[in-house]
Protein backbone atom coordinates (compact mmCIF):
# COMPACT_ATOMS: atom_id res chain seq x y z
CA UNK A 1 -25.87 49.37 7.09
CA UNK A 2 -27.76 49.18 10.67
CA UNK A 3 -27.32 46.80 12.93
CA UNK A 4 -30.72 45.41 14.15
CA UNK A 5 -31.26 45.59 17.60
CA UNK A 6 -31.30 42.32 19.73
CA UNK A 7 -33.06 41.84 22.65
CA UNK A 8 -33.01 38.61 25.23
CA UNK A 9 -36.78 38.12 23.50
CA UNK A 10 -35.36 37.86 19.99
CA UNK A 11 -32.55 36.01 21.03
CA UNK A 12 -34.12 33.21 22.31
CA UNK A 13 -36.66 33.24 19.29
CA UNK A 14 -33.91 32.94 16.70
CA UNK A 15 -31.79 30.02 19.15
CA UNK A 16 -35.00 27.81 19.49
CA UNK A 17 -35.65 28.22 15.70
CA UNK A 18 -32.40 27.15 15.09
CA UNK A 19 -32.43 24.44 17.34
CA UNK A 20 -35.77 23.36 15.78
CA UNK A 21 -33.68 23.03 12.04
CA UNK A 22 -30.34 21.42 13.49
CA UNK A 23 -33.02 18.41 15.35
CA UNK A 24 -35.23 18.24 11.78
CA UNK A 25 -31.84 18.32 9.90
CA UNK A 26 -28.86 16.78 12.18
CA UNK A 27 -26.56 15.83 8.74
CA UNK A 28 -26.47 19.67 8.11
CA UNK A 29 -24.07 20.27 11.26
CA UNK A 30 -21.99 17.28 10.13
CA UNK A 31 -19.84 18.27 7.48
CA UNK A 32 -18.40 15.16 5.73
CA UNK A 33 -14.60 16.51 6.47
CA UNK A 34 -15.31 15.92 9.57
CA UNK A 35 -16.09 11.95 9.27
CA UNK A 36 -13.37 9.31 9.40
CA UNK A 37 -13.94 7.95 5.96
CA UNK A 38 -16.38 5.49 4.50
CA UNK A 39 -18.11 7.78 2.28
CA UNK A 40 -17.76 9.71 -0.19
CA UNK A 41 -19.74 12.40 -2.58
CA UNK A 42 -19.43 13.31 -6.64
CA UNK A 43 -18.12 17.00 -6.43
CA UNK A 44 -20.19 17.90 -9.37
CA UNK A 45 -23.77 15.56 -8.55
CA UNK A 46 -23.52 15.48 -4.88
CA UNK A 47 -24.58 12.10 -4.93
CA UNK A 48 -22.94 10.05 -2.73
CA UNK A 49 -20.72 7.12 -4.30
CA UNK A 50 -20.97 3.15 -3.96
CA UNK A 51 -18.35 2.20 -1.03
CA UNK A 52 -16.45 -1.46 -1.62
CA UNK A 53 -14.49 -2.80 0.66
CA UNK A 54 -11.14 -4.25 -0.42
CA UNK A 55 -7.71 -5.22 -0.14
CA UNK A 56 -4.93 -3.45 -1.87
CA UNK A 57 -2.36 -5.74 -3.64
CA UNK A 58 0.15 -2.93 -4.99
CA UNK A 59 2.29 -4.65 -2.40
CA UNK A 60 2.17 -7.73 -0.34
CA UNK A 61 1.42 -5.61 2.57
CA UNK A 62 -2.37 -6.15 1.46
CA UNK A 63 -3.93 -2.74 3.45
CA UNK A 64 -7.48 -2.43 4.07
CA UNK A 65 -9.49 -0.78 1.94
CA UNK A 66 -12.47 0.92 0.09
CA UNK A 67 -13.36 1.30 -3.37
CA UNK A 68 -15.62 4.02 -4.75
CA UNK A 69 -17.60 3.23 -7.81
CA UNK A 70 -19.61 5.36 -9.97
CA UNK A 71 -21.62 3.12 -12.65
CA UNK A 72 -19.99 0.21 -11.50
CA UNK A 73 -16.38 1.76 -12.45
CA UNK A 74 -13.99 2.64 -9.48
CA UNK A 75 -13.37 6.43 -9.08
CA UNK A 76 -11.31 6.51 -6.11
CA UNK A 77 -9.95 4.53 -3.51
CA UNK A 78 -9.11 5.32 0.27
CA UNK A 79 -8.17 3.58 3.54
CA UNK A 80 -10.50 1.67 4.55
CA UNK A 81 -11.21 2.92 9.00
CA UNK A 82 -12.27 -0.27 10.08
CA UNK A 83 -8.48 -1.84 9.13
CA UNK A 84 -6.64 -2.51 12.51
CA UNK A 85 -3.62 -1.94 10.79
CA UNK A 86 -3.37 0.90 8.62
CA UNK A 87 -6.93 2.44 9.86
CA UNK A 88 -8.31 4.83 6.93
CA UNK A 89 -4.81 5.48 5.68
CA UNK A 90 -3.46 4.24 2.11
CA UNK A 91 -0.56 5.49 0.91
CA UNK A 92 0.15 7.10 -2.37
CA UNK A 93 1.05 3.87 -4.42
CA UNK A 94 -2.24 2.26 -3.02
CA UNK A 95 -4.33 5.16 -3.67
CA UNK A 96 -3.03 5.19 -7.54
CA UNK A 97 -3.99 1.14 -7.67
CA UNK A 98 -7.09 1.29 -9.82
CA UNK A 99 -4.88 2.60 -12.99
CA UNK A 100 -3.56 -1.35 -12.81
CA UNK A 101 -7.23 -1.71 -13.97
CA UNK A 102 -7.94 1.54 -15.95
CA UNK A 103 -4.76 2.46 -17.28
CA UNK A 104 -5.04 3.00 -20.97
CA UNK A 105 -1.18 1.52 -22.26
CA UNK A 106 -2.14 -1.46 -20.47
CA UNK A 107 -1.92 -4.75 -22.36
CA UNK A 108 -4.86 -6.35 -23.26
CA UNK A 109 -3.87 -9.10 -25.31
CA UNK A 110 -0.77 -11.27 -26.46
CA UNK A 111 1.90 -9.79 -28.36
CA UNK A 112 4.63 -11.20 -30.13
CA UNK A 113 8.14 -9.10 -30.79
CA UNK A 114 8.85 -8.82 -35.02
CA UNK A 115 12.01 -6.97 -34.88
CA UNK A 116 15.03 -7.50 -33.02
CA UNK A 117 15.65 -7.54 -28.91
CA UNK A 118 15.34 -3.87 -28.19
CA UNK A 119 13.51 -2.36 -31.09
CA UNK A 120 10.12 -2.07 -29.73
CA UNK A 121 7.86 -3.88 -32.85
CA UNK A 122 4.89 -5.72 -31.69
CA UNK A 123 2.14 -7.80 -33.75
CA UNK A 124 -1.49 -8.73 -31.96
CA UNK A 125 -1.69 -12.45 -31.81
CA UNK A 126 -4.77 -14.60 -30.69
CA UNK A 127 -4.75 -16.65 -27.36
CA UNK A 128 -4.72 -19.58 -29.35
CA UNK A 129 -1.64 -18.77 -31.13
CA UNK A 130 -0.08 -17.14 -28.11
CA UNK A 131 -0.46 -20.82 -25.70
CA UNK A 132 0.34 -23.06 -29.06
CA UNK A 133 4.15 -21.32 -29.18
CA UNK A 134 4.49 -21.21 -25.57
CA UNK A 135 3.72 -25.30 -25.26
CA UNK A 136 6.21 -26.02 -27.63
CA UNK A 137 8.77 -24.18 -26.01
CA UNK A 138 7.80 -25.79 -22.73
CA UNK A 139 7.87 -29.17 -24.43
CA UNK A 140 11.27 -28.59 -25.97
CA UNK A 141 12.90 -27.22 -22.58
CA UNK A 142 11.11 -30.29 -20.92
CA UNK A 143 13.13 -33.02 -23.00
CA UNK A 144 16.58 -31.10 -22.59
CA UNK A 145 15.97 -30.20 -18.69
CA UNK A 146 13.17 -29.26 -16.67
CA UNK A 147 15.21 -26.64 -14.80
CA UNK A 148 16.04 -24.85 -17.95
CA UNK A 149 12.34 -23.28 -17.33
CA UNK A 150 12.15 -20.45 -15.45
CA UNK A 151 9.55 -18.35 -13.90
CA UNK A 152 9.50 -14.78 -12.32
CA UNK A 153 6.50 -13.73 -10.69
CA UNK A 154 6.12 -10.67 -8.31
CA UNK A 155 3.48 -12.16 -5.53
CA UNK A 156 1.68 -15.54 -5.29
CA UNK A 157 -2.00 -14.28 -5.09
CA UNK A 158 -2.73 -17.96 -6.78
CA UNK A 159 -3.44 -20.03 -4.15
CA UNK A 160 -0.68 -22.05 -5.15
CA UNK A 161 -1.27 -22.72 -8.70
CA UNK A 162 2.45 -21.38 -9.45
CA UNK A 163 4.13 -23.56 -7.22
CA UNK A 164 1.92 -26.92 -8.49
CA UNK A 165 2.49 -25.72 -12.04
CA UNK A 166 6.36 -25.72 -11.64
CA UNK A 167 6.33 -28.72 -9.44
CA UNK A 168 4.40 -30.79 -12.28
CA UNK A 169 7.24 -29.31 -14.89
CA UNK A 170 10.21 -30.99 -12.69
CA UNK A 171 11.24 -27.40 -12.32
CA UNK A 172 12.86 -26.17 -9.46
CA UNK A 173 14.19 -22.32 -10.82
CA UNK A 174 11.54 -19.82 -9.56
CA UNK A 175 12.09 -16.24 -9.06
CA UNK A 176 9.90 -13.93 -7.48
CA UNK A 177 9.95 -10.54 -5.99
CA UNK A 178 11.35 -11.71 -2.72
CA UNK A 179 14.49 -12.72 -4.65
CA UNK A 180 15.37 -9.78 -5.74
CA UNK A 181 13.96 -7.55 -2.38
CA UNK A 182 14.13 -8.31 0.95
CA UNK A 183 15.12 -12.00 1.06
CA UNK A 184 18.32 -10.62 2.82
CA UNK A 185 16.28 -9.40 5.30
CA UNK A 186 14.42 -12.02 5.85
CA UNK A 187 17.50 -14.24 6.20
CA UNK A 188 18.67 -12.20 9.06
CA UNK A 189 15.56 -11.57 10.84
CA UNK A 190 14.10 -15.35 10.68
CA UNK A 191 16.95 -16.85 12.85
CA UNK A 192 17.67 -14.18 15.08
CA UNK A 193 14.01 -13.99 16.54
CA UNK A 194 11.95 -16.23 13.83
CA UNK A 195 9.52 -13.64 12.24
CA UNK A 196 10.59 -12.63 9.25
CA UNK A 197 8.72 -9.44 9.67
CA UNK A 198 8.96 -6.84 12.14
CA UNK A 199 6.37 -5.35 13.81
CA UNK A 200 8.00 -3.20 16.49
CA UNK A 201 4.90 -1.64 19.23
CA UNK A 202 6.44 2.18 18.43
CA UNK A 203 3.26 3.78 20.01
CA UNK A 204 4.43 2.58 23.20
CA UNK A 205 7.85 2.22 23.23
CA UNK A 206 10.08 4.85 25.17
CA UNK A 207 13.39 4.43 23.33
CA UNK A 208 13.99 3.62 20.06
CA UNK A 209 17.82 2.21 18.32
CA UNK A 210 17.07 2.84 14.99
CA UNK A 211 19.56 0.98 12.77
CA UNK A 212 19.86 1.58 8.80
CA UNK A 213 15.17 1.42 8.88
CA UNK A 214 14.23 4.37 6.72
CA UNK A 215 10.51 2.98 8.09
CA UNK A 216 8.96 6.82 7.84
CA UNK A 217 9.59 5.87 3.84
CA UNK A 218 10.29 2.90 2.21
CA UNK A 219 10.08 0.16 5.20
CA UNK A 220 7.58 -2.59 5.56
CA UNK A 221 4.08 -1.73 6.80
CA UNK A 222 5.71 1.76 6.39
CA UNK A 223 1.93 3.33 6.32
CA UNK A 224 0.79 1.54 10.07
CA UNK A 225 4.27 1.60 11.44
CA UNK A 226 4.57 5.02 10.28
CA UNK A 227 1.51 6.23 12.02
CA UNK A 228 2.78 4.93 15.20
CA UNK A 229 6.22 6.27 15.25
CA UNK A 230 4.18 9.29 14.94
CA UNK A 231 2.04 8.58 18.00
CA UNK A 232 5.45 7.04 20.05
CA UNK A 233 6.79 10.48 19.40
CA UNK A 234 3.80 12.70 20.36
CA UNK A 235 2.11 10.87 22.86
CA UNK A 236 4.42 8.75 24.71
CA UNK A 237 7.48 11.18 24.23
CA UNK A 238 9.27 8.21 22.46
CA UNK A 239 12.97 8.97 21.48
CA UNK A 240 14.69 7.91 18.41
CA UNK A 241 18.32 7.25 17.82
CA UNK A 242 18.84 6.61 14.37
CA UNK A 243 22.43 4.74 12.91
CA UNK A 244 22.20 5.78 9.31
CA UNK A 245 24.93 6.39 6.59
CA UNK A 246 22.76 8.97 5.19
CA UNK A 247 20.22 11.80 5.88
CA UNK A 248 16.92 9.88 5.62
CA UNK A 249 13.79 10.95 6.24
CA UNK A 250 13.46 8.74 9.40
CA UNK A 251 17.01 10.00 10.27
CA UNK A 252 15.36 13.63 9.88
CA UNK A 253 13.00 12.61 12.25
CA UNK A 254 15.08 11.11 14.66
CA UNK A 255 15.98 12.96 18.21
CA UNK A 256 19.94 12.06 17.01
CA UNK A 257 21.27 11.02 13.61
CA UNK A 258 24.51 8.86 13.86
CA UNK A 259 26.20 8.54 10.41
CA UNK A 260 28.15 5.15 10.54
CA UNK A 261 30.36 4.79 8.00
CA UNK A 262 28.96 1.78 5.68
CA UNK A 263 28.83 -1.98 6.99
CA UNK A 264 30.02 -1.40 10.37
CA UNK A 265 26.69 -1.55 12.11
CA UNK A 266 27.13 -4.85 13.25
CA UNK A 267 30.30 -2.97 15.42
CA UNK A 268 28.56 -0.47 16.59
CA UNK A 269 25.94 -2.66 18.25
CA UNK A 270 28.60 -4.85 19.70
């Protein structure tokens, strides 16, 4: 193969001719890898996909962010970069929320059990029939006692509905997710500095005690807080000192792991 020869002259033609195409076409020398989310493209059509933004509600965390839609039917969903919190991130359970719409084992109407606790037989009632045998339970459990009715819920995303609904019953037994999570946390947090939810400035902080939070996994606001442990490390050559009866992955992080033996973390603060 020869090499052409290039001189100053064809140099500069082949520069300002370039030049001339990047100023008529500026998207061509900006790759969309190289933006910080808001768009995105159909691999196959190239066409470039209808951006919503939301809120997630996998958790109560509620992250910023944006849906994708092709024919009015989410595709994808990302962090949304204009969310102070998490900005652009969502983490793997968020990113997997529009099978809560899509997913095809979902239920999509009332069923009633046939067989015995356990057994896994099912028959497709109608709505009707569904709120006429849940009334007359209601009614029944009503003239015995009120607080023999019980609801569970996960998250209140009613606007209080739930809590008027139970309050009109005389009913006073209500579960919900914070029951069975992190009221214990809450307890201990809400009268030792009244939030009941930390939100510790990591990205700035020098020195970190680190006591039983696995926050790099399974914490609250572990996607934002996560981020900025990150940055407190890097940037601001933060150190971590992590009290932990196990390996974690925050203890794996940490400058020291200290493995307390269990419920004497209290003593070792002291």
């Amino acid at each position: 193969m020869k090499i052409p020869k290039v001189t100053r002259r064809t140099f500069l033609e082949v520069s300002a001719s370039t030049g001339a195409v990047a100023a008529a076409a500026p998207r061509l020398l900006n790759a969309m890898e190289n933006d910080l989310g808001g768009r995105d493209i159909d691999p196959v059509t190239a066409v470039e996909r209808r951006a919503v933004p939301t809120g997630c509600h996998v958790c109560n965390i509620q992250d910023g962010a944006i849906a994708y839609l092709e024919n009015d039917r989410v595709v994808k969903l990302e962090g949304n970069p204009e969310h102070v919190s998490t900005r652009g991130r969502l983490c793997a359970k968020g990113n997997s929320g529009m099978w809560y719409s899509y997913d095809p084992d979902r239920i999509l109407y009332p069923l009633k059990r046939v067989g015995a606790r356990g057994e896994g037989k099912w028959k497709r009632i109608t709505w009707d029939e569904a709120l006429t045998e849940l009334a007359g339970k209601l009614d029944a459990a009503l003239k015995e006692d009120p607080n023999t009715i019980m609801l569970k819920y996960g998250r209140n995303r009613t606007g209080g509905t739930i809590d008027r609904f139970m309050q009109t019953l005389g009913s006073a037994t209500v579960v919900n997710h914070t029951s069975v999570c992190e009221s214990s946390k809450k307890v201990g947090m809400e009268p030792t500095w009244g939030p009941d939810i930390e939100t510790p400035d990591f990205a700035n902080a020098k020195y970190v005690l680190n006591f039983g939070s696995n926050v790099l996994e399974a914490s609250y606001f572990h996607n934002p807080l996560s981020q900025r442990v990150t940055e407190g490390r890097i940037d601001n050559h933060m150190k971590i000192v992590t009290f932990d009866v196990r390996l974690s992955n925050t203890a794996g992080f940490s400058d020291e792991w200290i493995p307390v033996h269990p419920a004497t973390d209290g003593a070792v603060a002291l």
